[in-house]
C-alpha atoms as a PDB file:
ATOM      1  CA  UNK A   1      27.299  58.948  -9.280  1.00  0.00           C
ATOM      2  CA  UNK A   2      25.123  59.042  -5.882  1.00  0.00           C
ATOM      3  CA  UNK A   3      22.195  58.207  -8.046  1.00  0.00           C
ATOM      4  CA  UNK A   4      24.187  54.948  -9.681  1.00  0.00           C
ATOM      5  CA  UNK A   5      25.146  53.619  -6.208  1.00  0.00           C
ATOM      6  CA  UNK A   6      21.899  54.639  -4.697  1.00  0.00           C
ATOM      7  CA  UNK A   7      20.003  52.447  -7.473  1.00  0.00           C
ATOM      8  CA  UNK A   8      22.503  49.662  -6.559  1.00  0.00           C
ATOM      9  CA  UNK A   9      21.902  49.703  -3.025  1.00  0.00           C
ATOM     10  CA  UNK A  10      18.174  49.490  -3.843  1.00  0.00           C
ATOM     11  CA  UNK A  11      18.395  46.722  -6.742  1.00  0.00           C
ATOM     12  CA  UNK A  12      20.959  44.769  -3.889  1.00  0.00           C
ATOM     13  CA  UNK A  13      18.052  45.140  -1.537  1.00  0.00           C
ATOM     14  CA  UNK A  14      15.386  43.926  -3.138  1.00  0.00           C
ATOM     15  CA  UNK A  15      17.774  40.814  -4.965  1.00  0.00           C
ATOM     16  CA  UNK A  16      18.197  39.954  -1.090  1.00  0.00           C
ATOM     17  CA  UNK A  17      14.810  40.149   0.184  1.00  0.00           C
ATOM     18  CA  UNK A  18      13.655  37.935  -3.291  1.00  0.00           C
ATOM     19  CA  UNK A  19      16.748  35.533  -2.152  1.00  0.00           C
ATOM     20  CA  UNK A  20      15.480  35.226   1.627  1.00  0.00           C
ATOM     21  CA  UNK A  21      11.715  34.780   0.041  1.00  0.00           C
ATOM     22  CA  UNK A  22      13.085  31.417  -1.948  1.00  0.00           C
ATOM     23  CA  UNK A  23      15.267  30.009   0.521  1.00  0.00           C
ATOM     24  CA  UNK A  24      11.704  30.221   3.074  1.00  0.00           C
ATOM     25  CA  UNK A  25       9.913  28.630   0.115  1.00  0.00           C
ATOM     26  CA  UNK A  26      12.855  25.851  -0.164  1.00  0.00           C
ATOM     27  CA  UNK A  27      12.704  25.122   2.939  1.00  0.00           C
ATOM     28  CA  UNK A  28       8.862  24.626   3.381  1.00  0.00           C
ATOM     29  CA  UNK A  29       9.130  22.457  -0.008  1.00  0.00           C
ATOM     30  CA  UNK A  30      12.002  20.528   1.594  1.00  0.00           C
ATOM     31  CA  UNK A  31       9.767  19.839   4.893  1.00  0.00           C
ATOM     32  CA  UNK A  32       6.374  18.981   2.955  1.00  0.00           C
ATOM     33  CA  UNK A  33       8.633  16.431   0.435  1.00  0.00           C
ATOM     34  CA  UNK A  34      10.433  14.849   3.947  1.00  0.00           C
ATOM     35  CA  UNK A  35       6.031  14.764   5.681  1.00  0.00           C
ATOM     36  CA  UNK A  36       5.502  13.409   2.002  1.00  0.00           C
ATOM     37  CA  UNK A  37       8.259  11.095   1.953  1.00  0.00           C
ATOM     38  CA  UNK A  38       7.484   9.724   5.912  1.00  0.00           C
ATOM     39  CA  UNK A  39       4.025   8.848   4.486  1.00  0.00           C
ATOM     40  CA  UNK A  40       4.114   7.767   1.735  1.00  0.00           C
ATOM     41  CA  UNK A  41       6.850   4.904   3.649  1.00  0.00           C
ATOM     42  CA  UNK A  42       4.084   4.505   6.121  1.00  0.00           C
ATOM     43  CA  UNK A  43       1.314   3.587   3.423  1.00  0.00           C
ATOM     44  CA  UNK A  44       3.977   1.491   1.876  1.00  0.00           C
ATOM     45  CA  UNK A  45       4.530  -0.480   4.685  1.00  0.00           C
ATOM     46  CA  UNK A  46       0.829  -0.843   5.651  1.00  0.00           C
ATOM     47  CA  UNK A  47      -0.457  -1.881   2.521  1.00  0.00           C
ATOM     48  CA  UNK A  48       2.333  -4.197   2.340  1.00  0.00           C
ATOM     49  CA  UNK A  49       1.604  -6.150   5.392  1.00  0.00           C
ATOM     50  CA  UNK A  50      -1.906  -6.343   4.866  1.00  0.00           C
ATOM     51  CA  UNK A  51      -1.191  -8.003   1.015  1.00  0.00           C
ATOM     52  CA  UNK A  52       0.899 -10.481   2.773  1.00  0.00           C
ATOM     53  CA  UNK A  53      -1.302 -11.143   5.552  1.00  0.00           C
ATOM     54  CA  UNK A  54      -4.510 -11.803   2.903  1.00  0.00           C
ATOM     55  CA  UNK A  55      -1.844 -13.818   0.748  1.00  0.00           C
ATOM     56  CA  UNK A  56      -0.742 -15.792   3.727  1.00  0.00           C
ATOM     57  CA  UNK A  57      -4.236 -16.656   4.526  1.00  0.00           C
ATOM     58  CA  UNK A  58      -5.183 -17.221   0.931  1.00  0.00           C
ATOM     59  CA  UNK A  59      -1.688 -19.622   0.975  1.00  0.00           C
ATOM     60  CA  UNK A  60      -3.551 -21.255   4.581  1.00  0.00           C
ATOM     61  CA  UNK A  61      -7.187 -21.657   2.488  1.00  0.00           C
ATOM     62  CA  UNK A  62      -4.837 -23.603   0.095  1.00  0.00           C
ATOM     63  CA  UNK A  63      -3.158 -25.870   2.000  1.00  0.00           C
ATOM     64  CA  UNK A  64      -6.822 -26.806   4.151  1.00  0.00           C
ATOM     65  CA  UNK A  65      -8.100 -27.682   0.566  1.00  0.00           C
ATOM     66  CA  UNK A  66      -5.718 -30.082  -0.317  1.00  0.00           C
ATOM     67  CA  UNK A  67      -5.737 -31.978   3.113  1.00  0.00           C
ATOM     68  CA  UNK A  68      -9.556 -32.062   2.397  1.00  0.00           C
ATOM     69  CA  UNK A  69      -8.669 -33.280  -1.468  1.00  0.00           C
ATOM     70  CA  UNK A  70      -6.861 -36.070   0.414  1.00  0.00           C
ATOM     71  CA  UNK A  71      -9.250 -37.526   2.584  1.00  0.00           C
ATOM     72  CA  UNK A  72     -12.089 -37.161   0.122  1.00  0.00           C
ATOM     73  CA  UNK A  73      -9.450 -39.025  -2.137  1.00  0.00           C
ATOM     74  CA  UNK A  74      -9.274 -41.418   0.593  1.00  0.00           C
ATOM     75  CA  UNK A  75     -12.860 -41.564   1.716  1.00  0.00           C
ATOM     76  CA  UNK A  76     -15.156 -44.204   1.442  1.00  0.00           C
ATOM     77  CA  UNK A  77     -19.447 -44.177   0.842  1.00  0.00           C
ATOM     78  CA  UNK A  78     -21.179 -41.730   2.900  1.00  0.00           C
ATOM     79  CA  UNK A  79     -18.086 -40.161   3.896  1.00  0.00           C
ATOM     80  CA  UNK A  80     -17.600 -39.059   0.635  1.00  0.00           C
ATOM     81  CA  UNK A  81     -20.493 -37.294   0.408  1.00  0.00           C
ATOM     82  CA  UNK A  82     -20.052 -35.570   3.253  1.00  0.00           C
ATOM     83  CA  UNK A  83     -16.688 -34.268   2.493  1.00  0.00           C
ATOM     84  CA  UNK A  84     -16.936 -33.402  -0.686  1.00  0.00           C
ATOM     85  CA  UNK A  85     -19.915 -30.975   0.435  1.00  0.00           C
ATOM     86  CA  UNK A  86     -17.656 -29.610   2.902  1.00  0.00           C
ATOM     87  CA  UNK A  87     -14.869 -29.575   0.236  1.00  0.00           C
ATOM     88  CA  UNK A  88     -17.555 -27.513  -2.301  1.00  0.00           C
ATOM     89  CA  UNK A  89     -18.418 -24.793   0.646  1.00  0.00           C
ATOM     90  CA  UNK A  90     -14.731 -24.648   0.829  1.00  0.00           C
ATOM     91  CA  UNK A  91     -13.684 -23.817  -2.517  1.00  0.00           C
ATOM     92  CA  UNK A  92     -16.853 -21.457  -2.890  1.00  0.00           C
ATOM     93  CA  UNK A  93     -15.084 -19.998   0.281  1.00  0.00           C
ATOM     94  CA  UNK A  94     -11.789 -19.795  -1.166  1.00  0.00           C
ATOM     95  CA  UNK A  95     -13.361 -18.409  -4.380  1.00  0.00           C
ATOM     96  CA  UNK A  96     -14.799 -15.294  -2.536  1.00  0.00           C
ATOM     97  CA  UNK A  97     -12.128 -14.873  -0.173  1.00  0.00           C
ATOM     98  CA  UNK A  98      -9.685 -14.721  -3.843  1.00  0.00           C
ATOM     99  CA  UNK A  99     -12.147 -12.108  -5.490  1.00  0.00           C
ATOM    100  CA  UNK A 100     -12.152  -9.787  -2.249  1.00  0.00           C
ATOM    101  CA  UNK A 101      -8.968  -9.543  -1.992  1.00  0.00           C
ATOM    102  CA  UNK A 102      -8.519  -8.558  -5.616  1.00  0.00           C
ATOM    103  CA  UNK A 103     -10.973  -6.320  -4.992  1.00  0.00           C
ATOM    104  CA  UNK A 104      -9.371  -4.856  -1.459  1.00  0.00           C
ATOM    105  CA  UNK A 105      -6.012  -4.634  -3.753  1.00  0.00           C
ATOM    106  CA  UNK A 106      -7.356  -2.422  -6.374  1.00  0.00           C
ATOM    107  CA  UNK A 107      -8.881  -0.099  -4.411  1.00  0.00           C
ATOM    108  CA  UNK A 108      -5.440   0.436  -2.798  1.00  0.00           C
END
């Protein structure tokens, strides 16, 4: 019988120290999931700013063109010409700024 309760008390031992091994291990997964979580909130919020500030400025670029659309529309002669240079710089401008900020968003 000393043998029996002997093997118990060792069995109990070791199902302990397994059980104390886990709940360490738990708790570093719980802390690197809550570091995880924190940044993955921070990217979030980072990458969402900067989309909105591009898009905002994109939404700016926009609204410039069509005040230039309207004076050309109301332009006369050389005035004309002039402005719908500067209107073709600007929409080459808007162009590029478009395609780098697809680009900037797919490399996020």
């Amino acid at each position: 019988m000393k043998k029996a309760q002997d093997y118990a008390e060792k069995t109990k031992a070791h199902i302990d120290q397994i059980a104390s091994e886990i709940e360490k291990l738990q708790a570093r997964t719980d802390k690197i999931m809550e570091e995880l979580r924190a940044e993955y909130d921070r990217k979030l919020r980072e990458v969402s700013a900067e989309y909105d500030r591009q898009l905002e400025d994109l939404r700016g670029g926009e609204q410039d063109m069509g005040r230039k659309i309207e004076k050309i529309r109301i332009a006369g002669g050389g005035a004309f010409e002039e402005m719908k240079a500067g209107a073709d710089l600007a929409i080459a401008d808007m162009k590029n700024a478009v395609v780098r900020a697809k680009e900037k968003f797919r490399d996020i």
